[in-house]
ModelCIF file with pLDDT and N, C-alpha, C, O atoms, coordinates in Angstrom:
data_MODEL
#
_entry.id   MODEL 
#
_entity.id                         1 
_entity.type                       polymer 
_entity.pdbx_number_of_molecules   1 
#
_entity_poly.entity_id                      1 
_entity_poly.type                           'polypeptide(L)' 
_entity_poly.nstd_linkage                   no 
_entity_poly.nstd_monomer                   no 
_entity_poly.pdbx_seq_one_letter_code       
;(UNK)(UNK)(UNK)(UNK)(UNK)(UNK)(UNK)(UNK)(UNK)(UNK)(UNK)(UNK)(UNK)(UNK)(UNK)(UNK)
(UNK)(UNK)(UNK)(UNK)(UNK)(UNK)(UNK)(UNK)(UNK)(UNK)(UNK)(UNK)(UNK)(UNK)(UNK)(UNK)
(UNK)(UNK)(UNK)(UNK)(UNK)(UNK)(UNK)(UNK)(UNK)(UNK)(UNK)(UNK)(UNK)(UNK)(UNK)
;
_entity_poly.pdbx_seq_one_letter_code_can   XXXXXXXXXXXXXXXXXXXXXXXXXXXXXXXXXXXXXXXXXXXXXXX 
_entity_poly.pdbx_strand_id                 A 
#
loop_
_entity_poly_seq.entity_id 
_entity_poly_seq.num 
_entity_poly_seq.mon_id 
_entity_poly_seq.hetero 
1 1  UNK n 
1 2  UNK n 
1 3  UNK n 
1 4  UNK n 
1 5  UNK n 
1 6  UNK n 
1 7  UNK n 
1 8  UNK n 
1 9  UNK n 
1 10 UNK n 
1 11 UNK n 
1 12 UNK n 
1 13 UNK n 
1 14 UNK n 
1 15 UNK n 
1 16 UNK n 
1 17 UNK n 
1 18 UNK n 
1 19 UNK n 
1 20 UNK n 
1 21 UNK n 
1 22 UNK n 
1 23 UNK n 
1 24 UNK n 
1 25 UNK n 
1 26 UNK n 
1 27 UNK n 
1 28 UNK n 
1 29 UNK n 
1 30 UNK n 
1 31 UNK n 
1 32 UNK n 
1 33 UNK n 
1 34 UNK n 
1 35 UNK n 
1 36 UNK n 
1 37 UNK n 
1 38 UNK n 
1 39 UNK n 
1 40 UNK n 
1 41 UNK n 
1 42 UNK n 
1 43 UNK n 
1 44 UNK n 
1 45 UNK n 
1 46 UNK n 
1 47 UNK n 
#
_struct_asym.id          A 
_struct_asym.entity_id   1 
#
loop_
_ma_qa_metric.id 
_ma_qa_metric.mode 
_ma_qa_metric.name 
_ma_qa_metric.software_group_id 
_ma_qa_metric.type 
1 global pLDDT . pLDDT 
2 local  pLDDT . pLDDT 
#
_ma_qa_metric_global.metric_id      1 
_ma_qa_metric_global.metric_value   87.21 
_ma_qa_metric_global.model_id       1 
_ma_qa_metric_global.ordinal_id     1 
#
loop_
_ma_qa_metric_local.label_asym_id 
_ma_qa_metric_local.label_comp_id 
_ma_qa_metric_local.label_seq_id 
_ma_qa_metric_local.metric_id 
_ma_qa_metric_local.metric_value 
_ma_qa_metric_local.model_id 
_ma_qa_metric_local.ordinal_id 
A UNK 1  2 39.00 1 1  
A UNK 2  2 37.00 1 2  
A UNK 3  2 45.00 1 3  
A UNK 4  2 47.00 1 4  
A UNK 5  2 61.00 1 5  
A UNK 6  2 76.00 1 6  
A UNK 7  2 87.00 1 7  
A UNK 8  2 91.00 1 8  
A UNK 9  2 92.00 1 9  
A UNK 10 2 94.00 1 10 
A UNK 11 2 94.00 1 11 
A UNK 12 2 97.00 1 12 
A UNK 13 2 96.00 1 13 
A UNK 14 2 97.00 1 14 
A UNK 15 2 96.00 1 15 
A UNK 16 2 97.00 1 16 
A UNK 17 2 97.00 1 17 
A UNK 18 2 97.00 1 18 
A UNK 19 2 97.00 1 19 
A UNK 20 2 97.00 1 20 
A UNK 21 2 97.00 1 21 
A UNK 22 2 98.00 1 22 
A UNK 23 2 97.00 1 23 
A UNK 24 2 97.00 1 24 
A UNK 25 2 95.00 1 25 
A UNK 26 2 96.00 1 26 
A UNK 27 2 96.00 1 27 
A UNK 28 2 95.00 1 28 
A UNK 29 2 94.00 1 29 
A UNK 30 2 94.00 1 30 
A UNK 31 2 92.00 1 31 
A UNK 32 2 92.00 1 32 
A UNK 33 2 91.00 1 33 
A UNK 34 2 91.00 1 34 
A UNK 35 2 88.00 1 35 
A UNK 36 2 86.00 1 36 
A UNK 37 2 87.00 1 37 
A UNK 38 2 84.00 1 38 
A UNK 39 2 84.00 1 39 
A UNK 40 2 85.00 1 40 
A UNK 41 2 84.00 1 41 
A UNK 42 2 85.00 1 42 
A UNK 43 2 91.00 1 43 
A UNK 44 2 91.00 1 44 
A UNK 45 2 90.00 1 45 
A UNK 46 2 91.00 1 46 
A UNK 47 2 94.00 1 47 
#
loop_
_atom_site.group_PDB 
_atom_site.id 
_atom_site.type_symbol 
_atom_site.label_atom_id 
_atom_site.label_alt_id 
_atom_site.label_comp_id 
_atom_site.label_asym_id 
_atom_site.label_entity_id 
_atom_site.label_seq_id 
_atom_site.pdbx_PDB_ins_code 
_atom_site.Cartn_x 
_atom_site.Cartn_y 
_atom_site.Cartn_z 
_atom_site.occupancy 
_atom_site.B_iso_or_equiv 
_atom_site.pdbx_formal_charge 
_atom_site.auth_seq_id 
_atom_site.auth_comp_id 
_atom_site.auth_asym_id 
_atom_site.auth_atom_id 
_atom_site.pdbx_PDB_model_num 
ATOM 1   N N  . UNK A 1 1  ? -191.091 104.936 -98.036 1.00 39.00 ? 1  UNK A N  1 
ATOM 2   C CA . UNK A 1 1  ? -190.401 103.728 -97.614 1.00 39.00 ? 1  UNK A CA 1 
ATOM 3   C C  . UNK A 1 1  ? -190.629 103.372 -96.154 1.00 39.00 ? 1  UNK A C  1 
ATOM 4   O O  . UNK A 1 1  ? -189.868 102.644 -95.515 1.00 39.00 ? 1  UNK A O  1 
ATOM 5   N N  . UNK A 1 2  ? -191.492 103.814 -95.777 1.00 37.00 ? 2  UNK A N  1 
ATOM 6   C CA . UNK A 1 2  ? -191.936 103.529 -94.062 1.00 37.00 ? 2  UNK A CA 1 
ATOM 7   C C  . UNK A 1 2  ? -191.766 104.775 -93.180 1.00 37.00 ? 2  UNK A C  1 
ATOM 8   O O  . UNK A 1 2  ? -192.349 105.056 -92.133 1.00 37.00 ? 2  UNK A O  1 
ATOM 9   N N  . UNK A 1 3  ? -190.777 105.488 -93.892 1.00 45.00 ? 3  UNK A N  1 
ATOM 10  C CA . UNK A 1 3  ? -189.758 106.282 -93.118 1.00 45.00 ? 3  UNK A CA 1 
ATOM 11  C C  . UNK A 1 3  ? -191.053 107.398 -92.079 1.00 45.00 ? 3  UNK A C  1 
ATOM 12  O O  . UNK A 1 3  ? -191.992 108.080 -92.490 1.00 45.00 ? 3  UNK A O  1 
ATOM 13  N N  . UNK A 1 4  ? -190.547 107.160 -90.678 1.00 47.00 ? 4  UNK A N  1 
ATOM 14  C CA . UNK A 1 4  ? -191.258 108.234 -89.581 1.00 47.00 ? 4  UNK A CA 1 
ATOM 15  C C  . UNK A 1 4  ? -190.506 108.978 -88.757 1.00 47.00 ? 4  UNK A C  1 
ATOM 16  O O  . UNK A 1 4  ? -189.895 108.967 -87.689 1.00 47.00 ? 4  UNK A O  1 
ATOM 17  N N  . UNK A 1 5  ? -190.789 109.607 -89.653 1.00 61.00 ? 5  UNK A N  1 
ATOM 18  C CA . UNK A 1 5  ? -190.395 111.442 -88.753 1.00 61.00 ? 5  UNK A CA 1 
ATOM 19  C C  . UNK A 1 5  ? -191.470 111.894 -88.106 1.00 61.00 ? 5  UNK A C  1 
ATOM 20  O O  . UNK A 1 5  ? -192.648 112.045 -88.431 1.00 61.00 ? 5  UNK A O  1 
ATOM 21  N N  . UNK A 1 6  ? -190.779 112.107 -87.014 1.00 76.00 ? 6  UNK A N  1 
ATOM 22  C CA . UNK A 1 6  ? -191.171 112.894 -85.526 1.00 76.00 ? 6  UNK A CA 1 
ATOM 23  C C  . UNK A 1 6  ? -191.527 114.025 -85.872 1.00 76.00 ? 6  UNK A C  1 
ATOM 24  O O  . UNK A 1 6  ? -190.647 114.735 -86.359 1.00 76.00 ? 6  UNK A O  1 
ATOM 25  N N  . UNK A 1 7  ? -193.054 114.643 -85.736 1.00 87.00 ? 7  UNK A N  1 
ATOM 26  C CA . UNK A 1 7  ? -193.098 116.395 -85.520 1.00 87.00 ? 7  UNK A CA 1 
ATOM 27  C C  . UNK A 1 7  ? -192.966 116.395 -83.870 1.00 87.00 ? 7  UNK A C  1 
ATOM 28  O O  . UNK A 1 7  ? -192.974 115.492 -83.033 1.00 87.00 ? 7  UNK A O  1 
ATOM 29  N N  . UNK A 1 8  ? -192.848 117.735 -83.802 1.00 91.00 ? 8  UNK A N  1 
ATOM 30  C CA . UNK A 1 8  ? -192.138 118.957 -82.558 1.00 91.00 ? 8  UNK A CA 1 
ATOM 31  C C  . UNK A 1 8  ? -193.386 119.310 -81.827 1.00 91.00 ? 8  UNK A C  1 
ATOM 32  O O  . UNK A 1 8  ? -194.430 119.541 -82.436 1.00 91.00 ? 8  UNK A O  1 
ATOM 33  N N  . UNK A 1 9  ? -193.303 119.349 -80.666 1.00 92.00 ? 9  UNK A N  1 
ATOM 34  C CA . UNK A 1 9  ? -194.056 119.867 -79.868 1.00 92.00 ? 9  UNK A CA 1 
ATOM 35  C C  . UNK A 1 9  ? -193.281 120.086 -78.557 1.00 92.00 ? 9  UNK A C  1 
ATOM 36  O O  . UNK A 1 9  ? -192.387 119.384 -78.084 1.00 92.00 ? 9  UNK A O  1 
ATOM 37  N N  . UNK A 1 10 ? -193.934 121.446 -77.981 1.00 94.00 ? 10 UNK A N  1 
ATOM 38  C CA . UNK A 1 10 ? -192.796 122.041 -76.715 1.00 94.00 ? 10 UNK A CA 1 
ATOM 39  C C  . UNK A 1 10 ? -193.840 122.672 -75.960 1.00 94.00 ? 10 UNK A C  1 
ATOM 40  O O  . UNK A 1 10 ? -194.515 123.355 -76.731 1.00 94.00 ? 10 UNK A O  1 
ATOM 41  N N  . UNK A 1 11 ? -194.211 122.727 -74.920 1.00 94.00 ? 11 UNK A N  1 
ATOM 42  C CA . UNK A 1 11 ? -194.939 123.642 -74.016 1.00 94.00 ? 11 UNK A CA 1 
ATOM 43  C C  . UNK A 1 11 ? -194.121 124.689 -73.100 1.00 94.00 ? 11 UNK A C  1 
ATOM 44  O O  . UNK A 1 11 ? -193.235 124.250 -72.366 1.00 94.00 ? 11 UNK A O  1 
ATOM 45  N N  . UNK A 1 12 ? -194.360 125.830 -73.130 1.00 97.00 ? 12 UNK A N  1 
ATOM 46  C CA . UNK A 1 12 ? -192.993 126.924 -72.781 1.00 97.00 ? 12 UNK A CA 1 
ATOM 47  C C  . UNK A 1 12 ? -194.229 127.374 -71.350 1.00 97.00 ? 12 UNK A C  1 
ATOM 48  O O  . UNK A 1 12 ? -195.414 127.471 -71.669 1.00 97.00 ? 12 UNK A O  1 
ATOM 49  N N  . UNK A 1 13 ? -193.795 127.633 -69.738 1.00 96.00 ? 13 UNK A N  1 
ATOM 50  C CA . UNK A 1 13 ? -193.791 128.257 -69.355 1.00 96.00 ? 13 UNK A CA 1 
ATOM 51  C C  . UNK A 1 13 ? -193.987 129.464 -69.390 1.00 96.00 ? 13 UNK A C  1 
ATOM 52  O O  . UNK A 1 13 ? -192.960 130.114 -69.584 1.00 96.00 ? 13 UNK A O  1 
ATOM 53  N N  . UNK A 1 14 ? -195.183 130.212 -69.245 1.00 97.00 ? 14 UNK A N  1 
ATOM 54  C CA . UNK A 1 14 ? -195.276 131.807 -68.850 1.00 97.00 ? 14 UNK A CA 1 
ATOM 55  C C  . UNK A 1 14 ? -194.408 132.632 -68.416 1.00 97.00 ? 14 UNK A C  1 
ATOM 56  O O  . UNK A 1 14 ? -194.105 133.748 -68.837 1.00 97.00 ? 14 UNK A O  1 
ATOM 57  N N  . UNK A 1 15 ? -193.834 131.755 -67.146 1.00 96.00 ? 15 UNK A N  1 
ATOM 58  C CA . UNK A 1 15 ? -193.400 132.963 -65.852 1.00 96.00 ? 15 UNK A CA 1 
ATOM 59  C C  . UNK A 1 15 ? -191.671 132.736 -66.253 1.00 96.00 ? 15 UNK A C  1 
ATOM 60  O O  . UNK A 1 15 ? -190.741 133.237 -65.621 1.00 96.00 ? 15 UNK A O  1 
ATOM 61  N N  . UNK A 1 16 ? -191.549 131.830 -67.492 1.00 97.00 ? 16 UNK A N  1 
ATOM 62  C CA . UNK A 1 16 ? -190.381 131.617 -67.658 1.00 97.00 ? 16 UNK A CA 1 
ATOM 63  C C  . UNK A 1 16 ? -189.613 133.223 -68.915 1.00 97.00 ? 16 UNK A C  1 
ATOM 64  O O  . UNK A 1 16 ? -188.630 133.963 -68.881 1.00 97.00 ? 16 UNK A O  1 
ATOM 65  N N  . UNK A 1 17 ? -190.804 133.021 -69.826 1.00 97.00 ? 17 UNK A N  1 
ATOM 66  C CA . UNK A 1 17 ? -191.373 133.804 -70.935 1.00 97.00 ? 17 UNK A CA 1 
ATOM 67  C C  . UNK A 1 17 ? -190.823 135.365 -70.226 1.00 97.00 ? 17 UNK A C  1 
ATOM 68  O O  . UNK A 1 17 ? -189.762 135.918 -70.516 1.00 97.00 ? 17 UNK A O  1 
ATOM 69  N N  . UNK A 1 18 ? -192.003 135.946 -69.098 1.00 97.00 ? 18 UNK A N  1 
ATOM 70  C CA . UNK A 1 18 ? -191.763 137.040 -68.190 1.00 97.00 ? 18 UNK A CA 1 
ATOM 71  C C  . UNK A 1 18 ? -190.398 137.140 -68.046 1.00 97.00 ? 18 UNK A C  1 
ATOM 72  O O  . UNK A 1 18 ? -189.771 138.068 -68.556 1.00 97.00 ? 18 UNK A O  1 
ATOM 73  N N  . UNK A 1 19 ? -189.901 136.304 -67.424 1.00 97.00 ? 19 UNK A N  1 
ATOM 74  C CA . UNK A 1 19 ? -188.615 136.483 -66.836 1.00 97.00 ? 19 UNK A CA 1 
ATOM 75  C C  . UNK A 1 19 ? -187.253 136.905 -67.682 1.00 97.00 ? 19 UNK A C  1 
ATOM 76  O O  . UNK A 1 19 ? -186.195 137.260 -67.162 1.00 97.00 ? 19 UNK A O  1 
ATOM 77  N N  . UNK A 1 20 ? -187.594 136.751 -69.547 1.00 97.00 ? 20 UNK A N  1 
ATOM 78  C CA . UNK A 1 20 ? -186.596 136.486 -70.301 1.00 97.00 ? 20 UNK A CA 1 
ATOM 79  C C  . UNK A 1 20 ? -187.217 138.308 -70.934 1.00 97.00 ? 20 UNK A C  1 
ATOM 80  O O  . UNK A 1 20 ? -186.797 138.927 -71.911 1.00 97.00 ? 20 UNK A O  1 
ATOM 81  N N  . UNK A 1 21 ? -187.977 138.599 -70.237 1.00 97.00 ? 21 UNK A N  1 
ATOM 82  C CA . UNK A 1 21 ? -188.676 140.069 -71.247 1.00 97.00 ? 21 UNK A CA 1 
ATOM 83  C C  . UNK A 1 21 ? -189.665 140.261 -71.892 1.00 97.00 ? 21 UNK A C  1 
ATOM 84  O O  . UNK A 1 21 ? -190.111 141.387 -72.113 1.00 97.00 ? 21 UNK A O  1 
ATOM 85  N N  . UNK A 1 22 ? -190.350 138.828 -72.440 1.00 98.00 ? 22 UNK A N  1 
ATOM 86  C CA . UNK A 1 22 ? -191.409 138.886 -72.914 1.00 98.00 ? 22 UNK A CA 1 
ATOM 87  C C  . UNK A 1 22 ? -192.721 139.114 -72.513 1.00 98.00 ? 22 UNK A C  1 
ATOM 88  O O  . UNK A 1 22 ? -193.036 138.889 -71.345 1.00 98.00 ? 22 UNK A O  1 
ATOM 89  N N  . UNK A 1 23 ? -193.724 139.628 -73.515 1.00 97.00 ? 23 UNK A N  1 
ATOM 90  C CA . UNK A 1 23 ? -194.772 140.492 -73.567 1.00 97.00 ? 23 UNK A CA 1 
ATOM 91  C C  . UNK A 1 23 ? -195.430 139.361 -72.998 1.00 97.00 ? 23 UNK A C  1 
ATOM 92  O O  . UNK A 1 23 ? -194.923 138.239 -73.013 1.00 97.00 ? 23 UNK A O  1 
ATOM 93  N N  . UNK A 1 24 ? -196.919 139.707 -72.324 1.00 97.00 ? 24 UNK A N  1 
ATOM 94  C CA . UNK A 1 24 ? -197.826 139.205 -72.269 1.00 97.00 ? 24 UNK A CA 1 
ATOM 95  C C  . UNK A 1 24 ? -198.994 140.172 -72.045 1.00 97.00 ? 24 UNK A C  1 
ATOM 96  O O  . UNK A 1 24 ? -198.863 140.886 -71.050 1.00 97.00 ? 24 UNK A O  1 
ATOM 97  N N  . UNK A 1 25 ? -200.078 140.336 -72.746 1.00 95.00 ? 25 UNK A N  1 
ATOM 98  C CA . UNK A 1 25 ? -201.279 141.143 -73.377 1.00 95.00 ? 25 UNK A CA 1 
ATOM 99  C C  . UNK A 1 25 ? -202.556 140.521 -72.867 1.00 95.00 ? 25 UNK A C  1 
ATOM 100 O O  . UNK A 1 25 ? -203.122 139.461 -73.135 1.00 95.00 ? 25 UNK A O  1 
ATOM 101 N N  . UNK A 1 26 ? -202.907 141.795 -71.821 1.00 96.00 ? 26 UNK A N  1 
ATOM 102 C CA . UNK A 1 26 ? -204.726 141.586 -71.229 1.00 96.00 ? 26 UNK A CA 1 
ATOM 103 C C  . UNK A 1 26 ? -205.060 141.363 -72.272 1.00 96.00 ? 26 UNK A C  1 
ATOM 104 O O  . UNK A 1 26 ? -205.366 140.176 -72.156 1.00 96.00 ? 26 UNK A O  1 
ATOM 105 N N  . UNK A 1 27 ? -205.321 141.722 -73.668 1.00 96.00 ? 27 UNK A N  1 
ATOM 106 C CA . UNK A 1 27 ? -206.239 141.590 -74.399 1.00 96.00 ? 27 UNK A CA 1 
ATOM 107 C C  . UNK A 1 27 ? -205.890 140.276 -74.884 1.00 96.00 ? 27 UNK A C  1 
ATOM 108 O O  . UNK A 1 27 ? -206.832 139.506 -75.074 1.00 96.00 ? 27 UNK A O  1 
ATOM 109 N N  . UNK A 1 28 ? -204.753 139.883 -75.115 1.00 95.00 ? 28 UNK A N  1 
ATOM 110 C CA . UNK A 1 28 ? -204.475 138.528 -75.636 1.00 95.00 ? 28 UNK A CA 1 
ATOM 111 C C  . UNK A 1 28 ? -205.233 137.424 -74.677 1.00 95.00 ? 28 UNK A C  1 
ATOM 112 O O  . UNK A 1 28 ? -205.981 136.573 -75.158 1.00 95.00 ? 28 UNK A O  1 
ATOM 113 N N  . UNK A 1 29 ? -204.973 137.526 -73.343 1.00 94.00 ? 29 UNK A N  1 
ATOM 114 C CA . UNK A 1 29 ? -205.411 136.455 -72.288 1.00 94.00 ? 29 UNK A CA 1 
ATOM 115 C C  . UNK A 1 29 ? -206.857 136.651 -72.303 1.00 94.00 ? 29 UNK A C  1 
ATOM 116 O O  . UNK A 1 29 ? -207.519 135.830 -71.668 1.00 94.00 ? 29 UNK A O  1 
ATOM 117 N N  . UNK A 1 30 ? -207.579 137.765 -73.028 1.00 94.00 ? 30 UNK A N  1 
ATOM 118 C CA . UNK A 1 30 ? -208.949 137.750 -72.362 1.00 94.00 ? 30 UNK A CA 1 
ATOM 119 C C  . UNK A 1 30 ? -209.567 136.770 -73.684 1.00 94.00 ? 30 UNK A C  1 
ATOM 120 O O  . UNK A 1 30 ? -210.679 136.243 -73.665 1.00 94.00 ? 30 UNK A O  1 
ATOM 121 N N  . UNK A 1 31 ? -208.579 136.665 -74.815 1.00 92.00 ? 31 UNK A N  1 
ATOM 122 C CA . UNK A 1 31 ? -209.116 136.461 -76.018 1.00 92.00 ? 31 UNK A CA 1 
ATOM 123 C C  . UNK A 1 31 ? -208.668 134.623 -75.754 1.00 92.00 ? 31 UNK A C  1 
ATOM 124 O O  . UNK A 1 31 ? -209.234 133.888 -76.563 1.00 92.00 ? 31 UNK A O  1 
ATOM 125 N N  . UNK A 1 32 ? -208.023 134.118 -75.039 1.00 92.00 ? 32 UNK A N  1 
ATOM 126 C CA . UNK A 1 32 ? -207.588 132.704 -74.703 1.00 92.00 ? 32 UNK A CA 1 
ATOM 127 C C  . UNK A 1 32 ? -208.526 132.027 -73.669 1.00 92.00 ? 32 UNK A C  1 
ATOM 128 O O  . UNK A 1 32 ? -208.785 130.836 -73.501 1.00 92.00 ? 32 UNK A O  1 
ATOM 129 N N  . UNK A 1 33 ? -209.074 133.443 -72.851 1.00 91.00 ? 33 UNK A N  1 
ATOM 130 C CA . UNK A 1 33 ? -210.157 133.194 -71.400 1.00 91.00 ? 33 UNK A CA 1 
ATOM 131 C C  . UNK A 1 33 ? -211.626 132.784 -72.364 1.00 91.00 ? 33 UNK A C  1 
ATOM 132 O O  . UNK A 1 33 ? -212.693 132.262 -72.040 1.00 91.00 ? 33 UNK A O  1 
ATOM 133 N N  . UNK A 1 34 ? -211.141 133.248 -73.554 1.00 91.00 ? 34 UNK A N  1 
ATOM 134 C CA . UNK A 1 34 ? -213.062 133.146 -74.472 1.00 91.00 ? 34 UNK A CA 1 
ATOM 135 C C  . UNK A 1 34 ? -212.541 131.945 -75.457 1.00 91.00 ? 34 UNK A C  1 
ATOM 136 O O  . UNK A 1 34 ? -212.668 132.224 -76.649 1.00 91.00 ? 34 UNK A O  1 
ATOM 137 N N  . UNK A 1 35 ? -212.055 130.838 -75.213 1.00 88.00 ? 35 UNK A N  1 
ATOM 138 C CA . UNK A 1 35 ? -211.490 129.541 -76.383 1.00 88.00 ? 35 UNK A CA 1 
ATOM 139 C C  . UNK A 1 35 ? -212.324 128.796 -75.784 1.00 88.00 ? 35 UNK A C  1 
ATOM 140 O O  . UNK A 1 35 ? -212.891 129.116 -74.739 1.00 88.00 ? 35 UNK A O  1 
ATOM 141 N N  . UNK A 1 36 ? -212.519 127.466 -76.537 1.00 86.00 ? 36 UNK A N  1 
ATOM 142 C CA . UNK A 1 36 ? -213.333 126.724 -75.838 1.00 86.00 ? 36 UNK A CA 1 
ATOM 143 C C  . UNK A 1 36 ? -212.357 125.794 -74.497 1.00 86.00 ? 36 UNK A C  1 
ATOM 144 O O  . UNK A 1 36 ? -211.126 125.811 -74.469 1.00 86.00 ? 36 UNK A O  1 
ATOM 145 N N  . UNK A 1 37 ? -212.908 125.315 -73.851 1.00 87.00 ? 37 UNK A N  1 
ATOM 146 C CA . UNK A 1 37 ? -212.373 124.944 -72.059 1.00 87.00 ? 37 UNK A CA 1 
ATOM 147 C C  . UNK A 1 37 ? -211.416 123.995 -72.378 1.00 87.00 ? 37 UNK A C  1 
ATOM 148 O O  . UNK A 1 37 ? -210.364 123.927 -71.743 1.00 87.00 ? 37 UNK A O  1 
ATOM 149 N N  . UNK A 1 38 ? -211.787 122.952 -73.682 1.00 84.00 ? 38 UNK A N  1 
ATOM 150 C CA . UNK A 1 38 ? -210.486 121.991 -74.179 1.00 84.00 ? 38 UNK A CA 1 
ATOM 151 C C  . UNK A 1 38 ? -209.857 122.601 -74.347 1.00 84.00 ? 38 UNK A C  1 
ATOM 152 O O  . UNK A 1 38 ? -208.857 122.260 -73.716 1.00 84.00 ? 38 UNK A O  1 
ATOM 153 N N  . UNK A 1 39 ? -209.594 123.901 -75.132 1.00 84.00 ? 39 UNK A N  1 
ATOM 154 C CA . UNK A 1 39 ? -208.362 124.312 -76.014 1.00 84.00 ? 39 UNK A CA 1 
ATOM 155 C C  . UNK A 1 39 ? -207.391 124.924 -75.060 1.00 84.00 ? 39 UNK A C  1 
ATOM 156 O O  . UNK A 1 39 ? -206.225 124.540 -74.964 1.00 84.00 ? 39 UNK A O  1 
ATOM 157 N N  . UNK A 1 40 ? -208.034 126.109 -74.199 1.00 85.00 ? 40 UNK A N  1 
ATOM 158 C CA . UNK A 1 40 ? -207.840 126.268 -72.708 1.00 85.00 ? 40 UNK A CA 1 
ATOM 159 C C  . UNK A 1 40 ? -206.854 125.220 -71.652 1.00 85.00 ? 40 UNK A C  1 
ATOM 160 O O  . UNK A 1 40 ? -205.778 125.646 -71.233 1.00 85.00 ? 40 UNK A O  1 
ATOM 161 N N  . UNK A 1 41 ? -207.244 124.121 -71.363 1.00 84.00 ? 41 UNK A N  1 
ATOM 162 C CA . UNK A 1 41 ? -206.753 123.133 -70.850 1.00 84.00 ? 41 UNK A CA 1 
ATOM 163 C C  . UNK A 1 41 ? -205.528 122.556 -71.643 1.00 84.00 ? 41 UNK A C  1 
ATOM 164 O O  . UNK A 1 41 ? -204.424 122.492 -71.101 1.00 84.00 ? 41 UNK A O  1 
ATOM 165 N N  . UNK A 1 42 ? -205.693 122.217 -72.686 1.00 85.00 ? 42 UNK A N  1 
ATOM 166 C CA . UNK A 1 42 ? -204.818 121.386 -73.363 1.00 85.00 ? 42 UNK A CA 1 
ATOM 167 C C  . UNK A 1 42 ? -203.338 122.440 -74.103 1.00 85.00 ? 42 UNK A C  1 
ATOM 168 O O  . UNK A 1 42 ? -202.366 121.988 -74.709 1.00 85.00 ? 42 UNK A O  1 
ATOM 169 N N  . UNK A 1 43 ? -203.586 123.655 -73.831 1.00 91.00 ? 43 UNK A N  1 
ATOM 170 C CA . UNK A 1 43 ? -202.562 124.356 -74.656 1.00 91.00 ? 43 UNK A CA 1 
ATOM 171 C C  . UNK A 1 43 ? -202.139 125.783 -73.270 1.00 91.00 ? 43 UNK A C  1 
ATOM 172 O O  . UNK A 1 43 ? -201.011 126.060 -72.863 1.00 91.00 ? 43 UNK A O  1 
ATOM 173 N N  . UNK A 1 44 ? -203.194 126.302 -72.926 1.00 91.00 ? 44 UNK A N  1 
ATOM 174 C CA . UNK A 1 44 ? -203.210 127.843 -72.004 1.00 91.00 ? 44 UNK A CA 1 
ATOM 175 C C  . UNK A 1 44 ? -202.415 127.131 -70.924 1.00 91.00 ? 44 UNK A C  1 
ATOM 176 O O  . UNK A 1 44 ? -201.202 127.051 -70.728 1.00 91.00 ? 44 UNK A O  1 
ATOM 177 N N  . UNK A 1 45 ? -203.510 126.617 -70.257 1.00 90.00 ? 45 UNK A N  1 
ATOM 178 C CA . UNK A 1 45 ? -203.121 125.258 -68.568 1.00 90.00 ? 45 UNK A CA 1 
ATOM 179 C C  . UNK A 1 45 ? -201.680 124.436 -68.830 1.00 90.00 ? 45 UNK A C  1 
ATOM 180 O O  . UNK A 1 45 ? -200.607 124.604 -68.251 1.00 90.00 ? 45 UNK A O  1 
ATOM 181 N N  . UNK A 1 46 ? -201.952 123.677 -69.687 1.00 91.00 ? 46 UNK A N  1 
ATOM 182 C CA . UNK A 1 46 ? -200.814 122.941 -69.737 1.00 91.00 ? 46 UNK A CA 1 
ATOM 183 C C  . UNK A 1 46 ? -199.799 123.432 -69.542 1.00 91.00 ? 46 UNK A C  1 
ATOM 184 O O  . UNK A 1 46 ? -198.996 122.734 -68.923 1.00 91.00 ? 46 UNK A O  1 
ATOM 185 N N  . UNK A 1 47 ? -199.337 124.876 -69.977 1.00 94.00 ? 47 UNK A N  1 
ATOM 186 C CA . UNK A 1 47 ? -198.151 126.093 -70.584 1.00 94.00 ? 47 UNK A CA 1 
ATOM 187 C C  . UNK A 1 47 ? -198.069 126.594 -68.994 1.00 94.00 ? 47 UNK A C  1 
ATOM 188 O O  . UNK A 1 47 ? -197.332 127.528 -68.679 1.00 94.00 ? 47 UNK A O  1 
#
């Protein structure tokens, strides 16, 4: 019937993340350092 629903999107802070206890993993960041430079920018950077 037309009807538009909104999807969700949120970009969370790192150092916010750290601060609450949460993990963050060399191996995870080295595996985000090897994404391509858009995906990098638009999701890693942005955050």
């Amino acid at each position: 019937g037309g009807a538009n629903l909104d999807s969700f999107n949120v970009s969370i802070s790192p150092k916010s993340c750290v601060e609450a206890g949460l993990d963050i993993n060399a191996d995870t960041m080295k595996w985000w350092f090897g994404q391509e430079t858009a995906v990098q920018s638009e999701v890693l950077s942005n955050a």
